[in-house]
Protein backbone atom coordinates (compact mmCIF):
# COMPACT_ATOMS: atom_id res chain seq x y z
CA UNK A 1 17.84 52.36 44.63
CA UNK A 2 18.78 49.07 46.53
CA UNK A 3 17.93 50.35 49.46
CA UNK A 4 14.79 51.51 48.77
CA UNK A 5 13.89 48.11 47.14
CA UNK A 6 15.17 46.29 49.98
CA UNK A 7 13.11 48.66 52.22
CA UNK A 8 10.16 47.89 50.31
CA UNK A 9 10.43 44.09 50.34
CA UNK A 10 11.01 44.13 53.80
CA UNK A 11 7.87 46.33 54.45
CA UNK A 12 5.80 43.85 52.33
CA UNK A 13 7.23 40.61 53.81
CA UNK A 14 5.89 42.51 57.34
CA UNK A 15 2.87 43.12 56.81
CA UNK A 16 1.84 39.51 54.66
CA UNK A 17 3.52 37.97 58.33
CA UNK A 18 1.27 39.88 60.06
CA UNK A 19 -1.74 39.31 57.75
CA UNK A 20 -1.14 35.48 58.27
CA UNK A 21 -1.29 35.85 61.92
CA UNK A 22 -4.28 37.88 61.91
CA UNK A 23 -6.54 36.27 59.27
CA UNK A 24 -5.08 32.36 59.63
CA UNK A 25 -7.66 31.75 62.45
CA UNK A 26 -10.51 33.53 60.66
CA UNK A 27 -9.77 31.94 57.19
CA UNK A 28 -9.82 28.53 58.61
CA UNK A 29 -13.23 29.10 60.61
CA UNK A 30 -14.71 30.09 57.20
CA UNK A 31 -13.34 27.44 55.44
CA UNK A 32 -14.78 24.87 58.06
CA UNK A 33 -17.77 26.48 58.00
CA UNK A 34 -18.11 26.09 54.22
CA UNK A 35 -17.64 22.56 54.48
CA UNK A 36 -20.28 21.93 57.25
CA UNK A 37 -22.58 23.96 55.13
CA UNK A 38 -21.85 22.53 51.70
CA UNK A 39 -22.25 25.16 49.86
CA UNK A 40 -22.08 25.56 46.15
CA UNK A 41 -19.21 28.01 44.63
CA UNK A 42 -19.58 29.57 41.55
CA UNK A 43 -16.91 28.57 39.35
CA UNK A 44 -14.57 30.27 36.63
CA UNK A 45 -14.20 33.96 36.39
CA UNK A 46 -17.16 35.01 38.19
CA UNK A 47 -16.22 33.12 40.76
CA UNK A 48 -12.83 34.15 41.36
CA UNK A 49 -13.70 37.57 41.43
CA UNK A 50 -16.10 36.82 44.30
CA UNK A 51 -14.02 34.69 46.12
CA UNK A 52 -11.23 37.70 45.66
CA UNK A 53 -13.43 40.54 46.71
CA UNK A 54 -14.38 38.57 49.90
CA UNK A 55 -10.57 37.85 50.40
CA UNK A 56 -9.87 41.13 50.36
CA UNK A 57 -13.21 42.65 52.52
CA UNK A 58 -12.18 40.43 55.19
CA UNK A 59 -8.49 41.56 55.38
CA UNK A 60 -9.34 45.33 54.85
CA UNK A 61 -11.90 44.15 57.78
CA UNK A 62 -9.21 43.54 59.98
CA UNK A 63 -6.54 46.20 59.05
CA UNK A 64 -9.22 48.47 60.74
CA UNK A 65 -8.84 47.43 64.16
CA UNK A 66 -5.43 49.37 64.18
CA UNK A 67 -6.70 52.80 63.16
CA UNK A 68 -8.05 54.76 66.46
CA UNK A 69 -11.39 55.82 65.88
CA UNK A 70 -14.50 57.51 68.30
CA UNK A 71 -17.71 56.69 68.12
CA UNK A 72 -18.81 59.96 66.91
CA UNK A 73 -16.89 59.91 63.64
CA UNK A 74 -17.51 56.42 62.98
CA UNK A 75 -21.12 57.90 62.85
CA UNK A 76 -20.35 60.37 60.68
CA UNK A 77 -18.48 57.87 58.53
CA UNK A 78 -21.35 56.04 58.00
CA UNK A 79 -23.93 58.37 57.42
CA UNK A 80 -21.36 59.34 54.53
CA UNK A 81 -21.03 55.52 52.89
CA UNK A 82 -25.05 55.46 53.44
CA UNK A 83 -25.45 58.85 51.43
CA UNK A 84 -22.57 57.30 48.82
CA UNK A 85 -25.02 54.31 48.38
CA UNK A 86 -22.86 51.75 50.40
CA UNK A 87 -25.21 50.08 52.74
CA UNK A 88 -23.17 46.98 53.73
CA UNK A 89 -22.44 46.16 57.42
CA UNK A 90 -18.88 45.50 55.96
CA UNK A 91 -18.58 49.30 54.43
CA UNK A 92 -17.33 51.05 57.27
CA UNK A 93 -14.83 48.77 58.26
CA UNK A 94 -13.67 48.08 54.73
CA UNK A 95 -13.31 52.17 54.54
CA UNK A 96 -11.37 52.31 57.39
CA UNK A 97 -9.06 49.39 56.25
CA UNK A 98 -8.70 51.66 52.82
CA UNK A 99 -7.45 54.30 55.24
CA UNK A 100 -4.91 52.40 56.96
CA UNK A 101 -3.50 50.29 53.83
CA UNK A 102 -3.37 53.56 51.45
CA UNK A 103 -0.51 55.55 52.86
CA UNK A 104 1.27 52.46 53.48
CA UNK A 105 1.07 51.99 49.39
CA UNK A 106 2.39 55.56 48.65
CA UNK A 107 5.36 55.32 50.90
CA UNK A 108 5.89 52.37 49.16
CA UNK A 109 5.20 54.00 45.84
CA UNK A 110 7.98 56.97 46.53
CA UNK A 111 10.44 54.31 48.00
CA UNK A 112 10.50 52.04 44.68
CA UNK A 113 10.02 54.73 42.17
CA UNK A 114 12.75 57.19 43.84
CA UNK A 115 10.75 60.15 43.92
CA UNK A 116 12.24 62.85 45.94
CA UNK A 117 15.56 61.06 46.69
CA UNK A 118 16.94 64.38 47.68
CA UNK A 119 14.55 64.62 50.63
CA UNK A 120 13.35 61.27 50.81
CA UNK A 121 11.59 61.31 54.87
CA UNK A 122 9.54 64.32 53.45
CA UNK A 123 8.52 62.91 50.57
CA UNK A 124 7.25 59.32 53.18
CA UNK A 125 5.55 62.33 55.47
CA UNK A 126 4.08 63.64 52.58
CA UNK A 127 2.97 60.15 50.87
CA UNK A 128 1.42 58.95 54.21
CA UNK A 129 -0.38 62.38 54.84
CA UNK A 130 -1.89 62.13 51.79
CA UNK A 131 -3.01 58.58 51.74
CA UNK A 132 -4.64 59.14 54.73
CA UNK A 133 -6.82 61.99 53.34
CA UNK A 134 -7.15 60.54 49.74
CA UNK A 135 -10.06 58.17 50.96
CA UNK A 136 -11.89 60.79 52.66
CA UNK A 137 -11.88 62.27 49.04
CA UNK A 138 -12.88 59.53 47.18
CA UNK A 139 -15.61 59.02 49.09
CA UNK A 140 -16.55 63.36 48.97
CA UNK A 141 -16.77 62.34 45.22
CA UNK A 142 -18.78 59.29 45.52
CA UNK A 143 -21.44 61.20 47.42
CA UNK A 144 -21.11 64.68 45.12
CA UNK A 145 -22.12 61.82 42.25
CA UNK A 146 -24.80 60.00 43.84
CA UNK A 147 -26.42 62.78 44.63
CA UNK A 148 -26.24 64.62 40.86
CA UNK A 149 -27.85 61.03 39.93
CA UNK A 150 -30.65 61.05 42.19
CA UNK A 151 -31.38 64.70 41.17
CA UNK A 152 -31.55 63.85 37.39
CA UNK A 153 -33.47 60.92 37.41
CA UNK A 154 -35.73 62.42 40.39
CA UNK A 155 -38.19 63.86 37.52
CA UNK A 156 -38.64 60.57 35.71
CA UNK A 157 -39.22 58.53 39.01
CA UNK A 158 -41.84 61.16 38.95
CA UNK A 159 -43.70 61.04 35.96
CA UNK A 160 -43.83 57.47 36.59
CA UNK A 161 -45.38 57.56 40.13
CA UNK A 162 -48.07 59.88 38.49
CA UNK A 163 -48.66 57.23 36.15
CA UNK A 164 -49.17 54.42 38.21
CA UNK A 165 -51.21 56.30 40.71
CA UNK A 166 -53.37 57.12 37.58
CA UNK A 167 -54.01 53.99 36.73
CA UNK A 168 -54.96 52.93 39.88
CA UNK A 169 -51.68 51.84 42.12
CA UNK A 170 -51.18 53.63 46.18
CA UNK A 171 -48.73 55.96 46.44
CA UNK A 172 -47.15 52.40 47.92
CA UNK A 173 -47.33 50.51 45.58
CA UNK A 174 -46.72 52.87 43.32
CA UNK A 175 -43.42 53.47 44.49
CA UNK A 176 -42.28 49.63 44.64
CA UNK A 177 -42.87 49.56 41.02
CA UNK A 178 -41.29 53.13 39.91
CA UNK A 179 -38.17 51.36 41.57
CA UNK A 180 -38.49 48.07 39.75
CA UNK A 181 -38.72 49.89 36.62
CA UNK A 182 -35.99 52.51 36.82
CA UNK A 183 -33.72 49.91 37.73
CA UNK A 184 -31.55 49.85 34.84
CA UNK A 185 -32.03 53.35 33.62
CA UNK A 186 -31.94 55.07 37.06
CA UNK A 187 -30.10 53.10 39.62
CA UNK A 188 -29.43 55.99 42.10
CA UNK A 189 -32.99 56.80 42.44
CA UNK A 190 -34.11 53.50 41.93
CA UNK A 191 -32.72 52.50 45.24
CA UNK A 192 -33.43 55.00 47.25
CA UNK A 193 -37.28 54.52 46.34
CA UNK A 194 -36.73 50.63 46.91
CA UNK A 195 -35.30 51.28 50.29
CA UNK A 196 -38.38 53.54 50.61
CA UNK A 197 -40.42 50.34 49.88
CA UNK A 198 -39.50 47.86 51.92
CA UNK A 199 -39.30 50.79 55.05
CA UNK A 200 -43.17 50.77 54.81
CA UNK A 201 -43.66 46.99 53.92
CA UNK A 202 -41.90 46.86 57.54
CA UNK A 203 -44.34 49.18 59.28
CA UNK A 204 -43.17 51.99 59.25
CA UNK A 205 -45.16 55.18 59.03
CA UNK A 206 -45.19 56.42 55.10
CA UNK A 207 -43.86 59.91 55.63
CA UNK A 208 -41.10 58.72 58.46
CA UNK A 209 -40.26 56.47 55.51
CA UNK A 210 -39.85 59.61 52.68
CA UNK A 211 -38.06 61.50 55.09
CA UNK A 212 -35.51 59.03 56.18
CA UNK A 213 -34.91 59.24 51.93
CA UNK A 214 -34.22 63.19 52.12
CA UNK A 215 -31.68 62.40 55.02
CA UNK A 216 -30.67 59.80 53.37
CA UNK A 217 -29.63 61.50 49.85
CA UNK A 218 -29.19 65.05 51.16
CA UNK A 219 -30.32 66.45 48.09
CA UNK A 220 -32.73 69.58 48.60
CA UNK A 221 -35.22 68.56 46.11
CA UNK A 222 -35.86 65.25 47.32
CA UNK A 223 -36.55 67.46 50.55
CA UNK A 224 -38.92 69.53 48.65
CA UNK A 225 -40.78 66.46 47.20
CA UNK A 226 -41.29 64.73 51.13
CA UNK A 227 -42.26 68.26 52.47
CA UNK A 228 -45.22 68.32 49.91
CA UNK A 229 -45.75 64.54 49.90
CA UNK A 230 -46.47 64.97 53.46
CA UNK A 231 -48.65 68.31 53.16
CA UNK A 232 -50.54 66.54 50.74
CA UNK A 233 -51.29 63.49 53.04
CA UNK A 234 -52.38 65.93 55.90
CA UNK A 235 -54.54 68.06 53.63
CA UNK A 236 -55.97 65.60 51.69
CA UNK A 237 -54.97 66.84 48.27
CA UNK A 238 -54.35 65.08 45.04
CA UNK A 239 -51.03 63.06 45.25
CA UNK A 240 -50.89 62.93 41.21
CA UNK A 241 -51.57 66.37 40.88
CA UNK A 242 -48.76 67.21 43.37
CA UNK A 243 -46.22 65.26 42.01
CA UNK A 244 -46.65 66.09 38.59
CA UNK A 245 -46.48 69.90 39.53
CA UNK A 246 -43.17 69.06 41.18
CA UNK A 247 -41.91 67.15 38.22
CA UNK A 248 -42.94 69.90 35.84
CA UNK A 249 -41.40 72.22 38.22
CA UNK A 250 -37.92 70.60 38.18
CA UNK A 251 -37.91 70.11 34.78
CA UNK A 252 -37.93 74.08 34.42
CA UNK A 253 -35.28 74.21 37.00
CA UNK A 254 -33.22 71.85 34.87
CA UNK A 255 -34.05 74.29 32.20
CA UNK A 256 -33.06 77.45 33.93
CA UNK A 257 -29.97 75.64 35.05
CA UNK A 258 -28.88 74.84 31.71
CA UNK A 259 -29.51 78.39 30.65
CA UNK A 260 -27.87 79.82 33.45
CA UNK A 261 -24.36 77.57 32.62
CA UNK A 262 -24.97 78.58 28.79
CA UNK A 263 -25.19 82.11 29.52
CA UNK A 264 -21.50 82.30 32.38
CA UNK A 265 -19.78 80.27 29.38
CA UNK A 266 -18.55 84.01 27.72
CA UNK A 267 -17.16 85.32 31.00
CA UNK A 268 -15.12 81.80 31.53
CA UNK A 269 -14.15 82.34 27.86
CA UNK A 270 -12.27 85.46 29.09
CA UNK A 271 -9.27 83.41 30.90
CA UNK A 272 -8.33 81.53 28.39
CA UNK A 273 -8.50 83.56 25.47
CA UNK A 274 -6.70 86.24 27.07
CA UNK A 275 -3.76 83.68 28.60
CA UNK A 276 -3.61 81.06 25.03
CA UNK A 277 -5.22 82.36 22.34
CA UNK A 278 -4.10 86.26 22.20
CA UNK A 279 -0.73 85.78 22.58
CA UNK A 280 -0.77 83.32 19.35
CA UNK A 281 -2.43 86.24 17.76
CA UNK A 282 0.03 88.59 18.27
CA UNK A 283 2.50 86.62 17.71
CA UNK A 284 1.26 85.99 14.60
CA UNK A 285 0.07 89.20 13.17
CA UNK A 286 2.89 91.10 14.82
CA UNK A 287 5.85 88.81 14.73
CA UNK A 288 6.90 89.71 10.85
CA UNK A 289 6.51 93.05 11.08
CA UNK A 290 8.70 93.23 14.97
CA UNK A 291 11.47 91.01 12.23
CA UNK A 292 11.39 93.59 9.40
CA UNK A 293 11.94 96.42 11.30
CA UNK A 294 14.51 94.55 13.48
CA UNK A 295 16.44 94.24 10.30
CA UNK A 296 15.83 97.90 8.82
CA UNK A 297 16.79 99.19 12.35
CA UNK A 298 19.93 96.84 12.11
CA UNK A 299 20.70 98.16 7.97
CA UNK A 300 20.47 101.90 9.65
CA UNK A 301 22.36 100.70 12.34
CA UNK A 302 24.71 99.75 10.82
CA UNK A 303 25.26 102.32 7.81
């Protein structure tokens, strides 16, 4: 147990050295910086947490530089953050930092807590294998997430981009206002459709701008909805009529889907009643009568 305390204080005194040799350069630029620009900093808590988050984006920031990394995967990487809702031009290095620092913390973790003392360099192996791939995860998660939120609110956005086009709006200006409003009760979908927004404030063409959404969210009904936004803009059909057909056509999904989980609940039933709760039973309808005749076998028995 010493050692693996001393090991760990050693390891952290390392890497705060190297930290300060990094970062000192950086953190006094900013600081200088701050002062030539005079700017105001919030005070008290949220403050600090600021201040702290930016502390620790700009050392994650730097950790990076020591993981090897193509160009092609950093690509990928960031298609992933974008599709997670992490936009930042700080996400992909702060992800990568995550990568480095986490296995570091395991080992660290197994070293202190004396997990696997027996076999201790298997257990490290193991600690750093996983930290590296424990990110990778995370972020799996994030995205699985986003995109359930985007498809539930997607109907809602909806019915409120039939209603402003009813009452007058563009499909435009329609849409910066469906994201103004779902703000609080839709995030997910609320920014895509913002991002959507300011895409065509900036010139570009509207259905470049609903398709970079559907790659954006890789969701297949947010596909659906651009593939008939843009039929109905080269037709010439009714954009309210189209969009409320979609809604009302997700909705049933949504339905169906429900139905569909209702109706699989008996066979998942199966597993557990036949592992938990019919061995109670027969241990409890069977278990006096497998005692009484355990004791009238052992009376014959006996006699």
């Amino acid at each position: 147990m010493g050692l693996a305390i001393f090991a760990f204080v050693v390891m952290f005194l390392l890497l705060a050295s190297g930290s300060l040799i990094l970062f000192y350069r950086e953190a006094m630029m900013m600081r200088i910086s701050t002062i030539i620009m005079k700017q105001e900093k919030p005070t008290g808590l949220k403050g600090a947490i600021q201040q702290t988050s930016t502390s620790l984006g700009t050392v994650l920031g730097q950790v990076e530089r020591v993981l090897p990394k193509s160009q092609a995967e950093v690509s990928v990487v960031q298609k992933r953050l974008i599709r997670a809702g992490h936009r930042g031009d700080r996400a992909i290095k702060i992800f990568y930092g995550i990568k480095v620092m986490t296995p570091f913390l395991l080992c660290a973790v197994v070293l202190v807590s004396g997990i696997g003392r027996s076999n201790l360099l298997f257990m490290c192996g193991a600690a750093l294998g996983l930290g590296f791939l424990v990110p990778d995860f995370w972020l799996g998660r994030m995205i699985t997430s986003r995109q359930t939120k985007v498809r539930l609110g997607l109907p809602d956005a909806l019915d409120l981009l039939v209603i402003c086009i009813e009452a007058g709006l563009g499909l435009d200006q329609a849409t910066a206002r469906t994201a103004q409003e779902l703000a609080r009760s839709q995030p997910a979908i609320s920014d895509e459709l913002g991002f959507v927004a300011l895409e065509q404030r900036a010139g570009r063409p509207r259905a470049d701008a609903w398709r970079h959404m559907a790659e954006r969210t890789d969701v297949d009904v947010v596909r659906n909805l651009v593939s008939m936004l843009v039929q109905s803009e080269q037709f010439g059909t009714s954009i309210a009529k189209t969009l409320r057909t979609h809604s009302d056509t997700l909705r049933t999904q949504r339905v169906q889907l429900v139905e569909e989980r209702a109706a699989k609940t008996t066979v998942k039933l199966i597993f557990p009643l036949v592992l938990f709760i019919f061995p109670c039973l027969f241990l409890v309808t069977l278990g006096p009568a497998a005692i009484l005749m355990s004791e009238s076998f052992s009376k014959y028995l006996s006699n």
